[in-house]
Each structure stands twice: as structure tokens, then as C-alpha cells.
Protein backbone atom coordinates (compact mmCIF):
# COMPACT_ATOMS: atom_id res chain seq x y z
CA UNK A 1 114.74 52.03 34.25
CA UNK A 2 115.27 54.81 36.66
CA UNK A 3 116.77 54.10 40.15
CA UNK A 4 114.36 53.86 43.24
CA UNK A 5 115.53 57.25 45.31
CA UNK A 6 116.21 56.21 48.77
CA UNK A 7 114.19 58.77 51.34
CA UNK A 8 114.50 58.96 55.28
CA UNK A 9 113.07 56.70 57.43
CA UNK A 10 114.12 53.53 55.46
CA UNK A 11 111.86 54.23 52.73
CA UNK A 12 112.54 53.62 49.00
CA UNK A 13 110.40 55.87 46.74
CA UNK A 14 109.37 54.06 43.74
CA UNK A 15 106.85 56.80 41.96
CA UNK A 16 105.76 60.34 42.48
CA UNK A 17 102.13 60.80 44.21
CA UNK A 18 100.66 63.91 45.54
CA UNK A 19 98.59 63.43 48.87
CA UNK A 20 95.12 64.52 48.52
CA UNK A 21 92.46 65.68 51.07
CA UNK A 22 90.88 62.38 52.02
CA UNK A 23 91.02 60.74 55.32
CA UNK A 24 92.00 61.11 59.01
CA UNK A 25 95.30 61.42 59.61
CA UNK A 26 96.63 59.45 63.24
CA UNK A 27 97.65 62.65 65.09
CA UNK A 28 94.17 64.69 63.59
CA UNK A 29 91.61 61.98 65.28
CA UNK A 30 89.26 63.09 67.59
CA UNK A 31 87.66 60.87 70.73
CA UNK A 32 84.59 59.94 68.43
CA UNK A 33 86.67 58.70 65.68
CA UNK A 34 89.08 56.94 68.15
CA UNK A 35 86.58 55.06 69.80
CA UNK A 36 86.15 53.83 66.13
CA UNK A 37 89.53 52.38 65.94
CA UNK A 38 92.45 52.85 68.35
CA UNK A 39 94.65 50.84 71.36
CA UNK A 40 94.47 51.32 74.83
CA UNK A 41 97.26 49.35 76.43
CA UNK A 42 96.51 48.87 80.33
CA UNK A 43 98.25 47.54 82.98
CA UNK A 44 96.95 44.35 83.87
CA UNK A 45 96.49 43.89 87.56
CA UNK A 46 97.14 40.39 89.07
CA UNK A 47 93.59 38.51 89.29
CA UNK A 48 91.96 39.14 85.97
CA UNK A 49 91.97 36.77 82.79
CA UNK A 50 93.39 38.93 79.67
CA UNK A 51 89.64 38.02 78.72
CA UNK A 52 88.17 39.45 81.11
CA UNK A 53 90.26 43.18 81.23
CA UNK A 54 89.65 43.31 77.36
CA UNK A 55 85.42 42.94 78.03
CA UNK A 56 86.19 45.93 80.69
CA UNK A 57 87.42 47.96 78.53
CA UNK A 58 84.69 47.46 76.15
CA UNK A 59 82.26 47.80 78.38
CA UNK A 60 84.13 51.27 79.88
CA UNK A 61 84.14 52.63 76.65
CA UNK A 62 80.63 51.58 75.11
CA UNK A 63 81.84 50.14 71.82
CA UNK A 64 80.94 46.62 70.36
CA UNK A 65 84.17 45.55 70.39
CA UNK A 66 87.69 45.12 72.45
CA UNK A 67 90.20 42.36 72.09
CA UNK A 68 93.67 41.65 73.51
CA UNK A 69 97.40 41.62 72.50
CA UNK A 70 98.31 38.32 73.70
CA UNK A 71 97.21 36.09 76.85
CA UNK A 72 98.75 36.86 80.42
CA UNK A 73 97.91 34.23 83.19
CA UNK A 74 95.40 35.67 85.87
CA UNK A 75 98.61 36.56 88.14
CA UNK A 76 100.54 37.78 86.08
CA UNK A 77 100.83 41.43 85.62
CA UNK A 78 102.02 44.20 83.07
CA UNK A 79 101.36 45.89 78.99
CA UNK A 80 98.37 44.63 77.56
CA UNK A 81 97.70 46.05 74.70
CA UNK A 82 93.83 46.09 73.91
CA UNK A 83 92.45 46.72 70.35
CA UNK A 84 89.15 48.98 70.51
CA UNK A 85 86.56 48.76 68.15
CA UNK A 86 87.85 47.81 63.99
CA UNK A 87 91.47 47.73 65.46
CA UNK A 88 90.57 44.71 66.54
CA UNK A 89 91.06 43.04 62.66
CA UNK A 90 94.83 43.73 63.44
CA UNK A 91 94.93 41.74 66.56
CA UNK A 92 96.94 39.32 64.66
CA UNK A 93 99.87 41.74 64.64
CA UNK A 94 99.32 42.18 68.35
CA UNK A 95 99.79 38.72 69.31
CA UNK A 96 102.50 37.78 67.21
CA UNK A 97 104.89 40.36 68.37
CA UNK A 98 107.84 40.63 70.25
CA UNK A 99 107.50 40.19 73.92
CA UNK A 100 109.45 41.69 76.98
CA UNK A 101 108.94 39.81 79.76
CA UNK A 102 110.59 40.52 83.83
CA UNK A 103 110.56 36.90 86.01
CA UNK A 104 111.27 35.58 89.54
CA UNK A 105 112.26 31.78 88.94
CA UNK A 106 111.82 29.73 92.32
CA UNK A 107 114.47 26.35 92.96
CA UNK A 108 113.93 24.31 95.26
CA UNK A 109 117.29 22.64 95.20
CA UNK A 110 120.37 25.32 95.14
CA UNK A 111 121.31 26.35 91.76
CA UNK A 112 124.69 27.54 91.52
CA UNK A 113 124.95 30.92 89.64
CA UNK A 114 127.40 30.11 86.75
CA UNK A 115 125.52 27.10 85.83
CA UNK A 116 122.55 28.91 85.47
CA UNK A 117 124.29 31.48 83.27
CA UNK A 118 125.41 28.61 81.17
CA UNK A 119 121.97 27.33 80.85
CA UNK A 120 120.55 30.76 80.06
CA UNK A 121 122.72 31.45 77.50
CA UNK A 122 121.78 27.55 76.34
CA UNK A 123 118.09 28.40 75.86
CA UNK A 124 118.61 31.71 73.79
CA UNK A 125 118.10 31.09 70.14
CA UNK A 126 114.65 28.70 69.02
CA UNK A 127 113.42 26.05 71.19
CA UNK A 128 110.84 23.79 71.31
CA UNK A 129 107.28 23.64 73.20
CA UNK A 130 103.97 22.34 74.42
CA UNK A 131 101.73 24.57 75.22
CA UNK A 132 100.51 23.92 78.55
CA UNK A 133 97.02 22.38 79.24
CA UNK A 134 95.43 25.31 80.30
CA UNK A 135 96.40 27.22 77.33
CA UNK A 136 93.09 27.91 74.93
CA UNK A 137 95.57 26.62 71.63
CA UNK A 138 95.93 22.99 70.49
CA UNK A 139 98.82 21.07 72.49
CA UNK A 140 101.15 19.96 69.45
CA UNK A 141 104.97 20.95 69.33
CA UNK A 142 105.92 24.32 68.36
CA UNK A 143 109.02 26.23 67.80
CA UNK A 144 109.19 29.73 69.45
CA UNK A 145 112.22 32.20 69.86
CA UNK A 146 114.18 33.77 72.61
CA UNK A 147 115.99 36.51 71.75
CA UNK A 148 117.42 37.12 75.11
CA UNK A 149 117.85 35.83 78.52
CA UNK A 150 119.16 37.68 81.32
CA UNK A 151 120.03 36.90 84.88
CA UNK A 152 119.68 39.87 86.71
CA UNK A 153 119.80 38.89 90.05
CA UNK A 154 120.21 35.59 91.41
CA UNK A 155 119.82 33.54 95.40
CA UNK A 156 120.15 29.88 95.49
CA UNK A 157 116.46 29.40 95.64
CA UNK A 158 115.28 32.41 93.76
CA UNK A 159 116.86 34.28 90.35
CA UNK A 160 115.74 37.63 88.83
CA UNK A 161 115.73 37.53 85.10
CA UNK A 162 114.56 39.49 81.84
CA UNK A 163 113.17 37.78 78.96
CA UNK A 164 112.57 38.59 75.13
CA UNK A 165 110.69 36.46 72.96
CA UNK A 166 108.86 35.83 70.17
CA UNK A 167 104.76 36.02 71.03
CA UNK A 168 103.53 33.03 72.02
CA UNK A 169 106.29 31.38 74.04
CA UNK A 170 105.39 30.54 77.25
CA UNK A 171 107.74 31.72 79.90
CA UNK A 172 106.32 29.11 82.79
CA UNK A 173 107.44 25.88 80.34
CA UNK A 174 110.83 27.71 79.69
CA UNK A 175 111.46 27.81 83.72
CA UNK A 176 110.89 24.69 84.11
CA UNK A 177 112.71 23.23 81.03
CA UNK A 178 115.38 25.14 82.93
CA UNK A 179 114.88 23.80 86.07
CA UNK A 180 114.90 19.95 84.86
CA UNK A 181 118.14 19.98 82.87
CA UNK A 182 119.73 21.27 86.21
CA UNK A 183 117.91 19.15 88.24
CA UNK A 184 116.92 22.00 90.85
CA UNK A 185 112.96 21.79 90.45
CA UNK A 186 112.75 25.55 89.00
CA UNK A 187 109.46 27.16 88.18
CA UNK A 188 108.14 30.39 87.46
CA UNK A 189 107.18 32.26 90.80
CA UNK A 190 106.40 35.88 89.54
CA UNK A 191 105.99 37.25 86.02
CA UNK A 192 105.60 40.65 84.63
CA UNK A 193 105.38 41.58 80.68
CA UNK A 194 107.49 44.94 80.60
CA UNK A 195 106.90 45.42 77.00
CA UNK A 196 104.58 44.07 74.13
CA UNK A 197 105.25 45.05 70.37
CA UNK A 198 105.98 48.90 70.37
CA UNK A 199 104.37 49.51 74.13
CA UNK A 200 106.40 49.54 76.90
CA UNK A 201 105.52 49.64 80.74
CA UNK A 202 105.62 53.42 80.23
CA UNK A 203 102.83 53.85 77.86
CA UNK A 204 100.19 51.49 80.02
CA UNK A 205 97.60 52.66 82.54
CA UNK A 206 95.49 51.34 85.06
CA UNK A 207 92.08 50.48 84.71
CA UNK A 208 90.93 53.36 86.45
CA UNK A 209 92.76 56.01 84.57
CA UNK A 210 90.95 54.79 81.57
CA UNK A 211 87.84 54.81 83.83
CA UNK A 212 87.71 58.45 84.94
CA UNK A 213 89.09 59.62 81.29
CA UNK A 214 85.71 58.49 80.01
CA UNK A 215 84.38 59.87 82.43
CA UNK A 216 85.76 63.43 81.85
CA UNK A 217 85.14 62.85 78.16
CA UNK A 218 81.07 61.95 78.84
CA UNK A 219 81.11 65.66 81.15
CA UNK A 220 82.93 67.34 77.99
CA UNK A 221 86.64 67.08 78.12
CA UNK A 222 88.04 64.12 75.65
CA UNK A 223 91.46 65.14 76.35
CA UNK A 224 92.48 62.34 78.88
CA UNK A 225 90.78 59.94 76.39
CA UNK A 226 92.54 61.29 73.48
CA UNK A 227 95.87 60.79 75.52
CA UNK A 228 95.09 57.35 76.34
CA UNK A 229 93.47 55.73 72.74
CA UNK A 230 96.43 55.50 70.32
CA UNK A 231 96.08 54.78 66.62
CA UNK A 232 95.76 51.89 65.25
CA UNK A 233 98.89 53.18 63.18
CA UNK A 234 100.91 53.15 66.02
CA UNK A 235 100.56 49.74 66.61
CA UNK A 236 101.34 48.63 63.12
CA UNK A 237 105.27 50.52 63.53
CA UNK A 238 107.11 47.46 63.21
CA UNK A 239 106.13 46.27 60.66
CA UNK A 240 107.34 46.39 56.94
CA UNK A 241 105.27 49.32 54.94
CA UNK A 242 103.78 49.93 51.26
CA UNK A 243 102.80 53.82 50.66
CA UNK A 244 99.79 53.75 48.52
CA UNK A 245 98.55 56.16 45.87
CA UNK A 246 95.45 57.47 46.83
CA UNK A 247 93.94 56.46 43.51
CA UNK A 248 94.30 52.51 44.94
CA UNK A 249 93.23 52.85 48.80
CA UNK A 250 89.23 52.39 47.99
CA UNK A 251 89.77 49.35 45.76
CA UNK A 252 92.24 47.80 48.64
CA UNK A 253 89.43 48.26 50.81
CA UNK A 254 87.46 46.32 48.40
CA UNK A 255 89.36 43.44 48.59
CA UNK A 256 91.43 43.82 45.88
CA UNK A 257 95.25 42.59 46.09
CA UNK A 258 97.85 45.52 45.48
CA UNK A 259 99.47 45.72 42.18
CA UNK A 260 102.78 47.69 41.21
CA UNK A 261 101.65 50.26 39.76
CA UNK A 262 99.57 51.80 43.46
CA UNK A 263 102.78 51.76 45.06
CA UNK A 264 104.52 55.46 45.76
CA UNK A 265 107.32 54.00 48.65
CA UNK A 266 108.36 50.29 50.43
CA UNK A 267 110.39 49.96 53.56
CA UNK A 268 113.70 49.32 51.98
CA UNK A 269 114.07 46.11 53.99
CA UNK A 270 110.93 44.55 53.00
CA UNK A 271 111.68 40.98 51.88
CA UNK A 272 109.37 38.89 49.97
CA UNK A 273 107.12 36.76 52.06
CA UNK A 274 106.70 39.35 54.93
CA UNK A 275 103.15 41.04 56.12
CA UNK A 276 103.75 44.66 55.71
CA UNK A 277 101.17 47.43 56.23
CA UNK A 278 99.44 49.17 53.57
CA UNK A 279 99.44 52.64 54.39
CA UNK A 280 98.04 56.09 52.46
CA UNK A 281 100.31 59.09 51.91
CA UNK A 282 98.93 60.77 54.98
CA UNK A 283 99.94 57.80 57.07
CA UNK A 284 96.99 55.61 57.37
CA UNK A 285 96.44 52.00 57.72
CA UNK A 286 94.40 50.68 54.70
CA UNK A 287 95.11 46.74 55.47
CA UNK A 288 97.14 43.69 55.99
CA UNK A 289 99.23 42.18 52.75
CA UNK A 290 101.81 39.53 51.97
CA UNK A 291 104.15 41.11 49.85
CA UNK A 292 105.22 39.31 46.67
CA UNK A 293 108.43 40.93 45.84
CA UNK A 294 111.41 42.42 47.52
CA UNK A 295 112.43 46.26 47.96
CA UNK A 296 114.21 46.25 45.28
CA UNK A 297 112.08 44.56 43.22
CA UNK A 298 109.31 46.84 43.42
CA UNK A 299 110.27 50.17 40.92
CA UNK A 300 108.34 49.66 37.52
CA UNK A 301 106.74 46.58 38.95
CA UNK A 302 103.87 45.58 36.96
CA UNK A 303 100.96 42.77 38.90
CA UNK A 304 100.63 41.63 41.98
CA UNK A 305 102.79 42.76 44.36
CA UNK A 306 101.54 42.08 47.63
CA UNK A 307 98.31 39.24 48.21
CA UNK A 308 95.65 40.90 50.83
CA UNK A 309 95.39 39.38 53.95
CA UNK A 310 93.16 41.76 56.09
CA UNK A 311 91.53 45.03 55.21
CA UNK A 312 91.49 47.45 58.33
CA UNK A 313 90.22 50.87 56.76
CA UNK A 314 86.23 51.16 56.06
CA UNK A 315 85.32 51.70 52.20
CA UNK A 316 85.01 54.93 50.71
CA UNK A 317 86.89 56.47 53.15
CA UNK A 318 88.64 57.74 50.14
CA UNK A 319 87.03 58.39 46.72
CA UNK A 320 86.61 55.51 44.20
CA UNK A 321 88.93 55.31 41.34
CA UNK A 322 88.60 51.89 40.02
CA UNK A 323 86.39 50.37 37.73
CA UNK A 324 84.59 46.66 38.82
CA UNK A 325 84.63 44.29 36.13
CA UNK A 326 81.33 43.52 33.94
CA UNK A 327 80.32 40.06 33.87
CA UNK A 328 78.52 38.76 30.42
């Protein structure tokens, strides 16, 4: 068996495939076809329910559908990624990513500085949570990550900190978890989310920026717009990939799961287990899988070898290649 040929990028090449002329590449999309599937990520003003700046943006735009990256409380502000029309079936991805998140925690006993410190660095790693009662999830125990904790700045009534996190952890129960282990009556007083997934504070926009871009793009000009609705593709960066031949894309988006023999190239960390995005040769998202094998598992491989979970390209976007079974 020949030896998988390691290219850039952390790709593994496991068969030869030319790239044919089907498709839309990312960076070739124009407005219409971005309106069709793309992210806008805004920056949430204080006020607003997530809900409610995801059903703007909809409306803004004129498509059927919008949905957000992950809840932020009415006052809290910062990236919200929103998914516009079918980038919406990858929401999942959105809310399960890693979050950034800048906090001012209120005492209202003193909290010495170095016992904070030692309870920061206490809390990094998995813990355990409620959600709170106003959270729109069931209220059972969960475990959630923190990747890091920082103390930027700290008062004996107020601290400055930075938080990463797995999606899904909710910063307000962490301050107070805090708070009750030192006995100083901590809670959350200000929170902004500096970075969600891929998107950082530099890549959202106001409301109204996305406003007036439609705007310009209804009198003509679709640059703004183009600037401001990113590919689906882009959101999908973290994650694992499978390269697909372009003889197994249409059946994929039939529903199909995705057997060895499709493959061209894996991430060459891809582990058994993980969702990874299925992706053509010209960089396109076909859909959502559960790969079956590992990396280096994957050169000759024969059956399944990743289990479809969601399917995020239309059909016959490229050509048929597959026969459907006959039933007698």
C-alpha cells in the first residue's frame, strides 16, 4: 500500500482527483448567491435578545431565514455571528465553538488579589453547571470547559478579566461560583464576547453598517454587502476536513454517508469520532459527517468512512455520478 503524501496546510492526500468546473467557489460568490448562504457577524448592542438581532438581520436582508451563533444576555455586548439563509443548517458548529469572552466581576466584600489569582487558576480546566433559569435549555448538570482565565485588572470591589471557553458555559454562574468559594458575594457586572469561533471583535459590524450596505446594494453597488456576508466556508475553518472527489459531492447531498473510496485529502489530525467538514476540491462545503476512521486510517479505505450528520450544499449543484438502487 502506498504511503499517504503529506501536503501543506495539514492535509494528507490519500488519492489523485482533478477539480472540475462545477460549483461556486467562496472567494467567486456574488451578493445574490451570498444572500443564499453566508455569515454576517454583528456587533450586538446592549438591549437586544440574540433573538431578536438575528430576526433584524433577516428582515434587513429579505431572506427567509437568519439564526444566531450562540445566546448573549440582552446587556451584554460583542461577535455574534449570524447564519443567513441555508447557513443556517450549520448553526450547530456556531454554537458549539470556542468562546472569547472580556468581564467586569463586581464584590461586594474585598477580595484580595492573590486569592483571586488562586481561584482563577482553580476554575481553569472542566467544571460543572446549571444553567440558569432564564436560559431557553433544560436545567440538569453539565460539564463545560475553560480554557483560560485571566485577571487583567483587579480593585477590591471590581476585577477585569478575559475568559475562554467552551460554547455554552455561562460566564454569570462562573462569577458567582467564584464569588461563593471566597465568600466576597462576586457577580458578573459587565460582559463582552471578544471572539466567537473564527470571528473576532475585528470582523463584526454594527447593525447599521449592514443596514446602509443593503442599501447601496438595492441602488446597484453590492460591494459593501459582499464585504460584509462571509462564506459559509469560513465559518466551518476549525474544523477537521474531508476533500471530496467531485464524482461523490451530488450523492452526499443525497444523503448518502461518505465511503473511502470519494476521499482525495483528510486533515492529518482528524481522529475518529470528530465532525469534520466535507468539502469539494474547489473548497466548498458539501455537509456535516462523523468520521469513522482516523487520518491515518483513511488511504485505500474501503466503506464507510464518515456517517452524515447534516447536508449544507443544495443537490445537483454538481453533476450526478451515482447510481440509486432498484428495488424488486
Amino acid at each position: 500500500m502506498a504511503r499517504a503524501r503529506k501536503l501543506h496546510e495539514g492535509m494528507l492526500a490519500v488519492a489523485d482527483a482533478d477539480a472540475g468546473p462545477f460549483g461556486s467557489p467562496p472567494g467567486e460568490r456574488d451578493a445574490a448567491q451570498l444572500l443564499e448562504s453566508s455569515v454576517v457577524v454583528i456587533d450586538k448592542p446592549a438591549g437586544p435578545t440574540s433573538h431578536q438581532v438575528a430576526a433584524w438581520v433577516r428582515d434587513m436582508l429579505g431572506v427567509g431565514q437568519a439564526g444566531h451563533g450562540g445566546t448573549l444576555d440582552p446587556q451584554v455586548t460583542g461577535v455574534l455571528p449570524v447564519a443567513v439563509s441555508r447557513a443556517t443548517r450549520a448553526l450547530r458548529v456556531m454554537q458549539e465553538s470556542r468562546k472569547e469572552y472580556i468581564g467586569v466581576m463586581a464584590h461586594t466584600q474585598p477580595v484580595a488579589e492573590d486569592a483571586l489569582r488562586e481561584q482563577f487558576t482553580k476554575f481553569t480546566g472542566p467544571l460543572f453547571q446549571v444553567p440558569p433559569k432564564q436560559a431557553a435549555v433544560k436545567r440538569q448538570l453539565r460539564v463545560r470547559r475553560v480554557y483560560e482565565l485571566e485577571l487583567l485588572e483587579h480593585a477590591s470591589h471590581e476585577s477585569l478579566f478575559r475568559v475562554a471557553c467552551e460554547g455554552g458555559t455561562y460566564i454569570r454562574n462562573l462569577c458567582y461560583d467564584i464569588g461563593r468559594i471566597l465568600g466576597s458575594g462576586s457577580s458578573m457586572a459587565q460582559l463582552r464576547r471578544s471572539a466567537s469561533g473564527p470571528f473576532g471583535e475585528g470582523d463584526a459590524v454594527p447593525l447599521v453598517a449592514l443596514r446602509d450596505a443593503f442599501v447601496a446594494h438595492t441602488a446597484g453597488d453590492s460591494e459593501p454587502l459582499c464585504g460584509l456576508l462571509r462564506p459559509l466556508e469560513e465559518l466551518l475553518g476549525e474544523l477537521p476536513r474531508m476533500d471530496l472527489k467531485d464524482s461523490a459531492v451530488d450523492a452526499v447531498c443525497h444523503g448518502a454517508d461518505l465511503g473511502g473510496p470519494g476521499v482525495t485529502a483528510v486533515s492529518s489530525s482528524l481522529r475518529r469520532g470528530q465532525l469534520v467538514a466535507l468539502m469539494t476540491l474547489r473548497g466548498e462545503a458539501v455537509a456535516l459527517a462523523r468520521a469513522t476512521r482516523h487520518a491515518d486510517e483513511m488511504t485505500g479505505a474501503e466503506g464507510t468512512v464518515a456517517r452524515l450528520e447534516r447536508v449544507l450544499m443544495e443537490r445537483s449543484t454538481y453533476p450526478r455520478q451515482w447510481k440509486s438502487r432498484t428495488r424488486k
